[in-house]
N, C-alpha and C. Protein backbone atom coordinates (compact mmCIF):
# COMPACT_ATOMS: atom_id res chain seq x y z
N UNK A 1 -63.95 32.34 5.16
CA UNK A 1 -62.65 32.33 4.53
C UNK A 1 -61.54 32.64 5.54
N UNK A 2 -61.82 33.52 6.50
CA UNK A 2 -60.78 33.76 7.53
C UNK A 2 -60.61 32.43 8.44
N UNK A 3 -61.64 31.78 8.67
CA UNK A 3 -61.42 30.81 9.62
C UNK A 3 -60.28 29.92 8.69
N UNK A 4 -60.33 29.44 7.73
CA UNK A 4 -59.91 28.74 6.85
C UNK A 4 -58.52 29.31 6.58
N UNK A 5 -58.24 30.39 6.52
CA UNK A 5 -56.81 30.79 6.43
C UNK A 5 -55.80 30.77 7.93
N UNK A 6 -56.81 31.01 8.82
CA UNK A 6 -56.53 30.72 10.62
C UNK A 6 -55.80 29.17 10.63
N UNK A 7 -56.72 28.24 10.13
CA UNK A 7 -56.87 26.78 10.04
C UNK A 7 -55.35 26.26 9.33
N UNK A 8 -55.31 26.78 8.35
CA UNK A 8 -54.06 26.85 7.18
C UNK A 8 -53.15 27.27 8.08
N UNK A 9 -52.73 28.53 8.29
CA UNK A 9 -51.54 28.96 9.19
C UNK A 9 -51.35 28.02 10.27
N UNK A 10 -52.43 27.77 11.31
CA UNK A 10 -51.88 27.03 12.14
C UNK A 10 -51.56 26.11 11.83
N UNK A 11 -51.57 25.38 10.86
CA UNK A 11 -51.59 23.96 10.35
C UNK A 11 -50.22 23.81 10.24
N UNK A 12 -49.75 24.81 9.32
CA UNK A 12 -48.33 25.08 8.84
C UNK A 12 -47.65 25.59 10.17
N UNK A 13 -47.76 26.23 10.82
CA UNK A 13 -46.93 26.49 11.86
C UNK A 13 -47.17 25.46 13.05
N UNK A 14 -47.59 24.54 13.50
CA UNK A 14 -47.70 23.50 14.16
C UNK A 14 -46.87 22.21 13.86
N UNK A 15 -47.29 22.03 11.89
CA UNK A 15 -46.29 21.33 11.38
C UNK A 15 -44.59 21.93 11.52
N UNK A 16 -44.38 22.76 11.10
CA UNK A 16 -43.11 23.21 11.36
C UNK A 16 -42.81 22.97 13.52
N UNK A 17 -43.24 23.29 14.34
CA UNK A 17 -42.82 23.01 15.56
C UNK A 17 -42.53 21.88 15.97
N UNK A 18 -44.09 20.85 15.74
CA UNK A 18 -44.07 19.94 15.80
C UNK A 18 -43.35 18.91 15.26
N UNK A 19 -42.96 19.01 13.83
CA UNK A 19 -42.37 18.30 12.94
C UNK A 19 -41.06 18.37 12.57
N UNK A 20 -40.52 19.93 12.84
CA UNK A 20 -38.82 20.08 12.46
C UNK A 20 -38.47 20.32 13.78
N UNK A 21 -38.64 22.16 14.36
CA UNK A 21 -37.99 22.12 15.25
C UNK A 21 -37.89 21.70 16.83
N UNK A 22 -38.93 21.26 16.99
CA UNK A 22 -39.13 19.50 18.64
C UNK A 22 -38.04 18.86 18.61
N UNK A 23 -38.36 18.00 17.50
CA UNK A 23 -37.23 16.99 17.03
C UNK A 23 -36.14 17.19 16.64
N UNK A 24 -36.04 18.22 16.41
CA UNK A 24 -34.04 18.74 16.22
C UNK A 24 -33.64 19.27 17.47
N UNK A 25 -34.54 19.63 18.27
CA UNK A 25 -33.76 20.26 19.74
C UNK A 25 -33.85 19.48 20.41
N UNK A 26 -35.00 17.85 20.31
CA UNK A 26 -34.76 17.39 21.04
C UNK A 26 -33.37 15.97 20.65
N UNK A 27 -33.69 15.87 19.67
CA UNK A 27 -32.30 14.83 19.37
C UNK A 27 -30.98 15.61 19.53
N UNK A 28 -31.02 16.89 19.15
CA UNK A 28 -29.79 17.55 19.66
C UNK A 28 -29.34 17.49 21.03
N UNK A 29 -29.97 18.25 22.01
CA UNK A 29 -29.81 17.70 23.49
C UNK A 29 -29.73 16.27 23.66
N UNK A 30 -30.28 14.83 23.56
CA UNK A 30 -29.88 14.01 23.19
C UNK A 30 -28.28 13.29 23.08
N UNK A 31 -28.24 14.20 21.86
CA UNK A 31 -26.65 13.86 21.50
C UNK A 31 -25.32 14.65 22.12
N UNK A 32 -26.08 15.57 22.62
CA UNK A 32 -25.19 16.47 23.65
C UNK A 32 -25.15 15.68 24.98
N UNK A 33 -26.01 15.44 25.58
CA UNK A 33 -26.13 14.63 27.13
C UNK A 33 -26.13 13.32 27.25
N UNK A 34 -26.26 12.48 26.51
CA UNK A 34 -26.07 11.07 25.85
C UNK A 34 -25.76 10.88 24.78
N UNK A 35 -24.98 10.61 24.31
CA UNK A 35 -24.86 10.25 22.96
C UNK A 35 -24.63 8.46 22.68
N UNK A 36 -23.82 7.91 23.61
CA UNK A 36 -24.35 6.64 23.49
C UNK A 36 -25.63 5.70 23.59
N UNK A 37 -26.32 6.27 24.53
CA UNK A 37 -27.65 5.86 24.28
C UNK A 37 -28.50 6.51 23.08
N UNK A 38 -28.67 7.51 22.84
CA UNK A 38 -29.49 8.54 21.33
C UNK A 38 -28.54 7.56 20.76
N UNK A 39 -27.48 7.23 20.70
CA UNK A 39 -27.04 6.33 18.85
C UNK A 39 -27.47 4.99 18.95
N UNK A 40 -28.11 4.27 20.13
CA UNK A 40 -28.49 2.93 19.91
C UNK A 40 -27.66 2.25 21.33
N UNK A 41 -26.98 2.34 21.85
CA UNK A 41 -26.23 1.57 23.18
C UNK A 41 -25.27 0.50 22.38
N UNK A 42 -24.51 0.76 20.90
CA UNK A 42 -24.42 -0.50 20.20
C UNK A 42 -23.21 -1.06 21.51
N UNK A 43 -22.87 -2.05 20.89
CA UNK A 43 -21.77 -2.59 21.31
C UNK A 43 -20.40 -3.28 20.23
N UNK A 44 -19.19 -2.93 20.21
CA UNK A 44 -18.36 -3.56 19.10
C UNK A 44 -17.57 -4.21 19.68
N UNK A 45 -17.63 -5.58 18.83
CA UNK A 45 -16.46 -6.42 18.62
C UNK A 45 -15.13 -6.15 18.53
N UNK A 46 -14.08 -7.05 18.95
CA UNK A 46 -12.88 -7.01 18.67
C UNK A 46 -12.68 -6.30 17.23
N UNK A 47 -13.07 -6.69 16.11
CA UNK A 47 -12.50 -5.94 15.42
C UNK A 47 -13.36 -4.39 15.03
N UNK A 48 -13.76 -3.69 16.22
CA UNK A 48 -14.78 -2.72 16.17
C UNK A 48 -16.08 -2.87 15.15
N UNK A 49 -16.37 -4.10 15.19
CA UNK A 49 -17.64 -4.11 14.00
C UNK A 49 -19.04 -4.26 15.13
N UNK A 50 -19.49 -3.14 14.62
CA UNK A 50 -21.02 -3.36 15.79
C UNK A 50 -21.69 -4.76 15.87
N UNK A 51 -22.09 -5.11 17.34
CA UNK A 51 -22.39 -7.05 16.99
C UNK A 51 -23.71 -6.54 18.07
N UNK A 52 -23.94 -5.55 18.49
CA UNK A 52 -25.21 -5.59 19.01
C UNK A 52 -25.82 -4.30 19.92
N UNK A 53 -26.57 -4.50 20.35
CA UNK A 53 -26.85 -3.41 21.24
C UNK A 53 -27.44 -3.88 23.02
N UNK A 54 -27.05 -3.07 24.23
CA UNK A 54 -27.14 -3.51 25.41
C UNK A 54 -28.83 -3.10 25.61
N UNK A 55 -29.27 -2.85 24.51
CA UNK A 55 -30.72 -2.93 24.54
C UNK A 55 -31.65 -3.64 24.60
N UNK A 56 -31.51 -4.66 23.23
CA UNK A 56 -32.02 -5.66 22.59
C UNK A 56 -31.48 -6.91 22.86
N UNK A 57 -32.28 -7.93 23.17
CA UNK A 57 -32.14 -9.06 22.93
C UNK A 57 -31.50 -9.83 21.79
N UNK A 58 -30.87 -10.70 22.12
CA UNK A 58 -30.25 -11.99 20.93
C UNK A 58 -29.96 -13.08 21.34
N UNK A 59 -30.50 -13.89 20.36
CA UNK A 59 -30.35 -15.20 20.24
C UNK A 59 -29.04 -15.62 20.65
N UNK A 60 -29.28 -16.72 21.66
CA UNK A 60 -28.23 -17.84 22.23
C UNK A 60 -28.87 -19.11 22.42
N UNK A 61 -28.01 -20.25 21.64
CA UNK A 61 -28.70 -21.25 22.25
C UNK A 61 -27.83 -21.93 22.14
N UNK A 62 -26.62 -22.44 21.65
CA UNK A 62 -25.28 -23.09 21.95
C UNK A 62 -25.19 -23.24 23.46
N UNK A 63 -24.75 -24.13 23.94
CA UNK A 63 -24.23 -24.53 25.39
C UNK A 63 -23.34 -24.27 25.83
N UNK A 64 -22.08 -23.83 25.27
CA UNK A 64 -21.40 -22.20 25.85
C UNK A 64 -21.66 -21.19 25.82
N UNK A 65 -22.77 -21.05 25.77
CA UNK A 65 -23.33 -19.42 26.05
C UNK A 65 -24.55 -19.16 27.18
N UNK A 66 -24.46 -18.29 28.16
CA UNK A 66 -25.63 -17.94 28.52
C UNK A 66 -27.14 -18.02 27.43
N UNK A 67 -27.66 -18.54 27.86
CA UNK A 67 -29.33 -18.19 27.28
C UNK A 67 -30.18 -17.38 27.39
N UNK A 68 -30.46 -16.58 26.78
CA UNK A 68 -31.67 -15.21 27.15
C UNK A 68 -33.01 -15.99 27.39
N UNK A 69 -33.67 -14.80 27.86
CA UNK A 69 -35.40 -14.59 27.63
C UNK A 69 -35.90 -15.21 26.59
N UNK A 70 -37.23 -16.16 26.58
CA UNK A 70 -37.51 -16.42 25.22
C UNK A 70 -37.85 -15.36 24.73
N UNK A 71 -37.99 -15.23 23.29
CA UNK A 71 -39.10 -13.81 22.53
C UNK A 71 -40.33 -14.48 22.14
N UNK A 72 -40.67 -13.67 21.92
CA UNK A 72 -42.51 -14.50 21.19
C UNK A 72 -42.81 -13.02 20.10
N UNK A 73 -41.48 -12.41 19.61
CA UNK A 73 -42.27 -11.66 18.37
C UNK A 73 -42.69 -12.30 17.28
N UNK A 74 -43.01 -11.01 16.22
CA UNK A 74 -43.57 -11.91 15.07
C UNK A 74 -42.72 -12.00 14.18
N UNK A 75 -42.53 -13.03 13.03
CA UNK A 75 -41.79 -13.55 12.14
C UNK A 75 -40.40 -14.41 12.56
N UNK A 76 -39.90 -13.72 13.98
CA UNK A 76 -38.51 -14.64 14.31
C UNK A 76 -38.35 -13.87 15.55
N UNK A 77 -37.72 -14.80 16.15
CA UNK A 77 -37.57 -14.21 17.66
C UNK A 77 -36.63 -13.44 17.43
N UNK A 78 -36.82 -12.57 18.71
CA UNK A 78 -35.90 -11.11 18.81
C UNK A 78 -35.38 -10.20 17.71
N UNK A 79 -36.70 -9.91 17.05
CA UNK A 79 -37.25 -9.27 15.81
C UNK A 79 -37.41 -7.49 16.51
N UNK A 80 -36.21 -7.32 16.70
CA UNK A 80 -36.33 -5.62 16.90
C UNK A 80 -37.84 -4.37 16.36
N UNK A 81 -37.88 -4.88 14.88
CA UNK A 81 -39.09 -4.05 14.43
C UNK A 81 -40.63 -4.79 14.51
N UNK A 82 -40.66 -5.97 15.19
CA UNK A 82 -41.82 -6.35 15.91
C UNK A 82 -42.00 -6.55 17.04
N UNK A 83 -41.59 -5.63 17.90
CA UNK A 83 -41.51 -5.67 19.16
C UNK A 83 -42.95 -6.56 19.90
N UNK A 84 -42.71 -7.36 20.75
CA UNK A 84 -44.52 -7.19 21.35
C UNK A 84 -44.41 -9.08 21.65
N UNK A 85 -45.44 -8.82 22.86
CA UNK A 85 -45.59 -10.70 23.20
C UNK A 85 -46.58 -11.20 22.32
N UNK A 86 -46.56 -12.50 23.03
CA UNK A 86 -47.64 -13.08 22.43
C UNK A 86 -49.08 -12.80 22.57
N UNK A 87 -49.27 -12.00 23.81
CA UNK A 87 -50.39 -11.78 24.42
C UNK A 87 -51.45 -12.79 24.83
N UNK A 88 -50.96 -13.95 24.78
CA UNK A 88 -51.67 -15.00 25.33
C UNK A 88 -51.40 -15.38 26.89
N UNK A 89 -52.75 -15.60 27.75
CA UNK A 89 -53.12 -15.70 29.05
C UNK A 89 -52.51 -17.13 29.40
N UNK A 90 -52.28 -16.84 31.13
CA UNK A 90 -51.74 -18.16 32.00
C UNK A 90 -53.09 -19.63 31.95
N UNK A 91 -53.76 -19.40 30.95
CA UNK A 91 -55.15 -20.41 31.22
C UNK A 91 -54.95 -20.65 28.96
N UNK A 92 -54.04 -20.11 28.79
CA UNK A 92 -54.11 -20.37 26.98
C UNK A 92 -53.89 -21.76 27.08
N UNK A 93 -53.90 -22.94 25.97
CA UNK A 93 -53.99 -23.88 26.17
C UNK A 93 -52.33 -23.87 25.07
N UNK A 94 -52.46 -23.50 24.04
CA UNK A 94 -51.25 -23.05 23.03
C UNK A 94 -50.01 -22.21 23.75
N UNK A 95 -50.05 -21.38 24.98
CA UNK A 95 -49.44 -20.82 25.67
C UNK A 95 -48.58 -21.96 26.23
N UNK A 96 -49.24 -22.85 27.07
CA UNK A 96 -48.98 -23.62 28.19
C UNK A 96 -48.06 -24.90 27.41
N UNK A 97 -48.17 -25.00 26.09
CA UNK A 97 -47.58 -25.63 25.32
C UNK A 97 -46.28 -25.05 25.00
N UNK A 98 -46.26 -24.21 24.45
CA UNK A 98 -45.31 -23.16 24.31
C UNK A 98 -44.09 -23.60 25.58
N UNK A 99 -44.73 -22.83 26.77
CA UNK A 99 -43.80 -22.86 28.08
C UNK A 99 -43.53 -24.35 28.29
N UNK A 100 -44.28 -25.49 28.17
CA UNK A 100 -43.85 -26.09 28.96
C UNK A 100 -43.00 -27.18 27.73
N UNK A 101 -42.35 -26.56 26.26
CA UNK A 101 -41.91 -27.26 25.20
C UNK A 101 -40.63 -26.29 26.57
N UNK A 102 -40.41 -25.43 26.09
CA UNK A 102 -39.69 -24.86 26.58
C UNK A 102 -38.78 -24.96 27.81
N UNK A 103 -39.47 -25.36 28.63
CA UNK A 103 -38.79 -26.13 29.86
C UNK A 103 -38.54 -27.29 29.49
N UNK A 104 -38.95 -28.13 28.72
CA UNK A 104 -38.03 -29.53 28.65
C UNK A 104 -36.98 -29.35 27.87
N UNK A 105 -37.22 -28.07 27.01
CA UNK A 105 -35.73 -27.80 26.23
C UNK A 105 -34.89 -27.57 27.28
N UNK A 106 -35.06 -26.84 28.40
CA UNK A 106 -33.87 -26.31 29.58
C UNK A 106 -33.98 -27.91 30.15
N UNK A 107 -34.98 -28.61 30.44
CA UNK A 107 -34.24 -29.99 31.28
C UNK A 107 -33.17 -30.38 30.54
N UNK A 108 -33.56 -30.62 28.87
CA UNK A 108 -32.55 -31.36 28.04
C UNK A 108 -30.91 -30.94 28.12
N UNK A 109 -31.16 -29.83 28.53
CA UNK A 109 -29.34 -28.51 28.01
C UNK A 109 -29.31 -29.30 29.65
N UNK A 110 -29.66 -29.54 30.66
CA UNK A 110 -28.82 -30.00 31.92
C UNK A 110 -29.68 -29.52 32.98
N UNK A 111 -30.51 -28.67 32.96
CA UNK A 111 -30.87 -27.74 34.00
C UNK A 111 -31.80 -28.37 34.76
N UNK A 112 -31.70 -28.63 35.89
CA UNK A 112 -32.15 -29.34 37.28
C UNK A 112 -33.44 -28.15 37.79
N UNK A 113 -33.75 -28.68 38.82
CA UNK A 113 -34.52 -27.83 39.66
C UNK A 113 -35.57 -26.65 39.59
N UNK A 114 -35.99 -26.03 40.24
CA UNK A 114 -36.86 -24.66 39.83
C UNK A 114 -36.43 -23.95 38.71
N UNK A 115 -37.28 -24.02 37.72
CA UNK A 115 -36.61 -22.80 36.61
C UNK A 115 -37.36 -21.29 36.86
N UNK A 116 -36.71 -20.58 36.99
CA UNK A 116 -37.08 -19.23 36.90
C UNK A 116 -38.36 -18.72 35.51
N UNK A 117 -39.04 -18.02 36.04
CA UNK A 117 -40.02 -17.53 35.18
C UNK A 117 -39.63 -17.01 33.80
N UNK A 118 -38.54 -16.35 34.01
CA UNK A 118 -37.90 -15.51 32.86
C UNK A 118 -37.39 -16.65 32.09
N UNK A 119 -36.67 -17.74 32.10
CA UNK A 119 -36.47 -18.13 31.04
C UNK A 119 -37.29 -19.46 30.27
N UNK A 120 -38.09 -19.30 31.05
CA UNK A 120 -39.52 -20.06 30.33
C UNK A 120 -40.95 -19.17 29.41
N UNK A 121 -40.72 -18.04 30.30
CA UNK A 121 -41.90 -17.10 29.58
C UNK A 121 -41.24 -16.05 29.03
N UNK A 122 -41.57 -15.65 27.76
CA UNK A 122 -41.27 -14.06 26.75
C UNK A 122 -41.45 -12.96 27.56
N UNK A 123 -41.00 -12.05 27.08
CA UNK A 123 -41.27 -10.56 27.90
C UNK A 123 -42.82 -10.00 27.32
N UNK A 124 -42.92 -9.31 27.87
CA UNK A 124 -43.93 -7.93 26.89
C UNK A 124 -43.48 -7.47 25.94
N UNK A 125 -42.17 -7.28 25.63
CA UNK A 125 -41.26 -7.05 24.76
C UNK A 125 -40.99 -8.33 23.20
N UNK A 126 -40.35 -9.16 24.08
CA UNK A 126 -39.84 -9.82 23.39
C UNK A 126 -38.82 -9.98 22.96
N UNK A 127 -37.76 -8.71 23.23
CA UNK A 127 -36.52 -8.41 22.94
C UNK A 127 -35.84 -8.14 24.44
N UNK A 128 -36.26 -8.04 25.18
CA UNK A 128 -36.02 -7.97 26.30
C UNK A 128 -34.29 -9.24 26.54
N UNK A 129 -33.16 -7.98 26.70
CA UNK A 129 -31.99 -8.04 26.70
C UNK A 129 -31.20 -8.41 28.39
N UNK A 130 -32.15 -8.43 28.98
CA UNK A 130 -31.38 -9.00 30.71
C UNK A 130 -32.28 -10.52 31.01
N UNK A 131 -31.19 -11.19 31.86
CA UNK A 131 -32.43 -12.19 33.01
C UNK A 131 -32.15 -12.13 33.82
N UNK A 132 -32.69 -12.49 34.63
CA UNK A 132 -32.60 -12.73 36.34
C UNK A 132 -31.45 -13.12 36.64
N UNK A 133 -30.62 -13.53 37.88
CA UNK A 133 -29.46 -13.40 38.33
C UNK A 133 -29.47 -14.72 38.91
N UNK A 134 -30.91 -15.37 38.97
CA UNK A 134 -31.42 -16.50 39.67
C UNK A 134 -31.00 -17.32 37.83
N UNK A 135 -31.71 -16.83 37.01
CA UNK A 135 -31.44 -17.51 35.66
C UNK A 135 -30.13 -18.09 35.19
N UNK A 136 -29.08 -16.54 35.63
CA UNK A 136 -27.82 -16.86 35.05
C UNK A 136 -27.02 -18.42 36.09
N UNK A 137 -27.49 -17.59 36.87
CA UNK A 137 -26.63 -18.62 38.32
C UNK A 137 -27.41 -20.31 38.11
N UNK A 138 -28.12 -20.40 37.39
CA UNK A 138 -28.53 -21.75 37.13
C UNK A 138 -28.38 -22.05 35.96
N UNK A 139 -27.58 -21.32 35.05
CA UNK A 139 -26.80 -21.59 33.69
C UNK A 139 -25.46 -21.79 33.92
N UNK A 140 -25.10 -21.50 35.19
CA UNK A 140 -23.78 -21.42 35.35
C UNK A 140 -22.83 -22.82 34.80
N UNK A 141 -23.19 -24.03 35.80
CA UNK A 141 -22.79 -25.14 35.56
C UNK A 141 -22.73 -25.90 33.95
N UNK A 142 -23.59 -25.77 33.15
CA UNK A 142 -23.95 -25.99 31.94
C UNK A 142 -22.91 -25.34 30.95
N UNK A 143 -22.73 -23.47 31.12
CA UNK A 143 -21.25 -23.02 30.49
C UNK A 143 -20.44 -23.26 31.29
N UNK A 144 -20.37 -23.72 31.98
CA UNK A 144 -18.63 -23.88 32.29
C UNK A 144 -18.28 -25.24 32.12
N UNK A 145 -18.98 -25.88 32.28
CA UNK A 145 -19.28 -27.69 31.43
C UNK A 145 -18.35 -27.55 30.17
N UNK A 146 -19.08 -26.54 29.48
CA UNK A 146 -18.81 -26.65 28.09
C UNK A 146 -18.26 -25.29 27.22
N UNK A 147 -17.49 -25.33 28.27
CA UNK A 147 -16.11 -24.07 28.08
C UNK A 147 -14.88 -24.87 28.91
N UNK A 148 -15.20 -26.02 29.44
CA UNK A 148 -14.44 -26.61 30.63
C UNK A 148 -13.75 -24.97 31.26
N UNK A 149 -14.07 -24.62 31.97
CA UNK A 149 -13.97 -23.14 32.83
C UNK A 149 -15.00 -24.25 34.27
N UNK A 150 -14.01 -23.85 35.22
CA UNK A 150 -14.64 -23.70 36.18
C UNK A 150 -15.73 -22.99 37.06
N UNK A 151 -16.42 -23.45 37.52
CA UNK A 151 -18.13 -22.79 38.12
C UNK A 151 -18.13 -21.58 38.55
N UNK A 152 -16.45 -21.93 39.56
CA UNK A 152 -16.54 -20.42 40.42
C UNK A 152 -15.91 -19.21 39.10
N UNK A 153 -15.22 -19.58 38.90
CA UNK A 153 -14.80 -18.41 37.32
C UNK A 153 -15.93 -17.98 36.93
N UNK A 154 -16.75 -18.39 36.41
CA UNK A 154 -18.16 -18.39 35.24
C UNK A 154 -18.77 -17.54 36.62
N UNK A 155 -19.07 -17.85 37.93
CA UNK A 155 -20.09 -17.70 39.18
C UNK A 155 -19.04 -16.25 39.27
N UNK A 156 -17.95 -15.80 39.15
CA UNK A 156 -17.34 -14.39 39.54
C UNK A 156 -17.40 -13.35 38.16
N UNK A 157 -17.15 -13.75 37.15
CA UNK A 157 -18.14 -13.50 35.73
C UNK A 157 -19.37 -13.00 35.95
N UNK A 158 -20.37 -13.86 36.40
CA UNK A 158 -21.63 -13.11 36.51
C UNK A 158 -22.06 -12.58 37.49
N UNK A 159 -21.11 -12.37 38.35
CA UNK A 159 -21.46 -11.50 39.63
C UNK A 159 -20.81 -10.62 39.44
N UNK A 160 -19.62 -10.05 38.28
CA UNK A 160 -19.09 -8.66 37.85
C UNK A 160 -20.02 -8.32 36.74
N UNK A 161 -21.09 -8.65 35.82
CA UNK A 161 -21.57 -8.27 35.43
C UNK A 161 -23.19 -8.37 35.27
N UNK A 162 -23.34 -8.57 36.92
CA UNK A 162 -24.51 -7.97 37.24
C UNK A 162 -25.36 -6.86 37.12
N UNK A 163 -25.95 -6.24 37.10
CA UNK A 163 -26.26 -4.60 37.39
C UNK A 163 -27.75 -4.64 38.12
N UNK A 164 -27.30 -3.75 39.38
CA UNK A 164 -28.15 -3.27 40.43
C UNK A 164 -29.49 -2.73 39.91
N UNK A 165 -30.23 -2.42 40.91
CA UNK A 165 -31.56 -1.99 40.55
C UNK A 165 -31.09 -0.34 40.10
N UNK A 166 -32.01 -0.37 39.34
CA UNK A 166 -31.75 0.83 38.81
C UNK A 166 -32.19 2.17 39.55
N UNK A 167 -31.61 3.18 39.58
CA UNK A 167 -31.41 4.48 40.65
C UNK A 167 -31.54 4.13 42.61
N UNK A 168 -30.91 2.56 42.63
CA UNK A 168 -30.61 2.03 43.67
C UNK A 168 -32.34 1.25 44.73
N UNK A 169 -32.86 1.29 43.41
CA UNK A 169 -34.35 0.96 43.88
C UNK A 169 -35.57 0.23 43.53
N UNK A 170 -35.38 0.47 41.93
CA UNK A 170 -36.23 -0.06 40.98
C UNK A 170 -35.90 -0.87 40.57
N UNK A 171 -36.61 -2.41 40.03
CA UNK A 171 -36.88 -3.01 39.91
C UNK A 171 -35.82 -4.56 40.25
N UNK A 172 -35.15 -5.41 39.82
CA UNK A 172 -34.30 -6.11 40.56
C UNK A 172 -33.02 -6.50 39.93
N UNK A 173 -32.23 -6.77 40.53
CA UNK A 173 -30.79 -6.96 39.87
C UNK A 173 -31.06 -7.95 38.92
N UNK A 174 -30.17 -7.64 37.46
CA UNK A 174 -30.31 -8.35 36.25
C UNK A 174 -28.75 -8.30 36.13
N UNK A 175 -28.74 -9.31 34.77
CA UNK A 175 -27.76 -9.58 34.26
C UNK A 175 -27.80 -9.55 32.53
N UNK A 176 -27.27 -8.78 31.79
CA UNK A 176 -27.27 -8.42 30.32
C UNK A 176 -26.38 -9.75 29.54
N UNK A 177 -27.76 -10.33 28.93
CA UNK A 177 -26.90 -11.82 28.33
C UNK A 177 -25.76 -11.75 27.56
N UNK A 178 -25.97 -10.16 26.16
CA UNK A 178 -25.40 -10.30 25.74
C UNK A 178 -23.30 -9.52 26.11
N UNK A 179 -23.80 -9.04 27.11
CA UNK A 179 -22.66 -8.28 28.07
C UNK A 179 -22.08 -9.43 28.74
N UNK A 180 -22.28 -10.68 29.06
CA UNK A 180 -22.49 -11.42 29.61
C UNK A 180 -21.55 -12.79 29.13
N UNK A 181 -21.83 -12.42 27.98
CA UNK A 181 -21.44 -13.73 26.46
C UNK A 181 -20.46 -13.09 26.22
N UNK A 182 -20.73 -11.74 25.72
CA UNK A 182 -19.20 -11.53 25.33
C UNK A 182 -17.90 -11.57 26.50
N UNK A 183 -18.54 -11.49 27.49
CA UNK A 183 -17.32 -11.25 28.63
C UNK A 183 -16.90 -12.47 29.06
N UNK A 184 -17.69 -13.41 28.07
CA UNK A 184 -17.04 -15.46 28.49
C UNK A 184 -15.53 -15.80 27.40
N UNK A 185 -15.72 -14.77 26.70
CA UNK A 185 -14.44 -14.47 25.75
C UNK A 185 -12.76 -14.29 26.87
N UNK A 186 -12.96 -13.51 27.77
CA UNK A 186 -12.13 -13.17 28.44
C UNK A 186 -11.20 -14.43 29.42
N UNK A 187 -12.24 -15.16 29.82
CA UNK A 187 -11.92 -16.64 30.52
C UNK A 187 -11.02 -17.04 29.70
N UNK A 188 -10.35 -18.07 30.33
CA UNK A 188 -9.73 -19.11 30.19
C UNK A 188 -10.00 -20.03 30.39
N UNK A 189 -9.86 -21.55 29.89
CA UNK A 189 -10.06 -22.70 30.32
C UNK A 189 -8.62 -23.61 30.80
């Protein structure tokens, strides 16, 4: 019976640490030392209405807009609460279909030459919100086509909203599509 009341107490006092106060000291600090990131990274529109977050991925496929990453979640691409790839291998036969529907969609929009990995293959994610800098810079011609905006405008655009490797080291300069899109607002034609 003592073990059993041992068992009980800790149970209850583990739940209480574990369950209330962790998570209130730690979302508190949180919101004390970040608070834009702990609320989501949203981002608002002109008329302050939240239109997204510098987290997550979103859909572009209009020809004035930069194009993201494909997604490969489940039910609809760039499905926030199904995060996750397809998990299918470089030898899938349904994979290779996939990618290579996919690249004739980018021949069709205009796009010439080597396509970058990223915008033929999904993330691990799937929501995955940057591409390559190699990606954007070979979207370039295509929006400014069809913004009539000139190359070098659109080409100084995405070289101000680049962002470096992160803590000057890790991993490689990206570009945030949807930071990216909205900042094609600012141009002129």
């Amino acid at each position: 019976m003592n073990d059993l009341k041992a068992a009980i107490l800790l149970f209850i006092t583990f739940t209480v640490i574990c369950g209330g106060i962790y998570p209130l000291a730690v979302t508190g600090i949180a919101q004390a030392v970040f608070p834009r990131q702990a609320n989501g990274s949203f981002i608002s529109g002109k008329d302050g209405k939240e239109i997204g977050s510098v987290l997550i991925g979103q859909p572009f496929s209009d020809p004035q807009y930069f194009w993201p990453r494909p997604s490969a979640t489940a039910e609809f691409g760039y499905n926030p609460a199904a995060s996750g790839g397809s998990n299918a291998g470089p030898t899938n036969p349904d994979y290779l279909k996939i990618v290579a529907g996919r690249v004739a969609d980018l021949r069709a929009g205009g796009i010439t030459g080597p396509i970058p990995a990223d915008l033929a293959q999904a993330s691990a994610s799937g929501i995955d919100p940057h591409i390559s800098v190699a990606s954007a810079r070979l979207q370039i011609p295509r929006v400014a086509r069809s913004r009539g905006l000139s190359e070098d405008a659109v080409a100084a655009l995405v070289a101000r909203t680049t962002e470096g490797r992160q803590f000057g080291l890790l991993g490689e300069p990206r570009v945030n599509v949807l930071v990216l899109n909205l900042n094609l607002a600012t141009l002129q034609p």
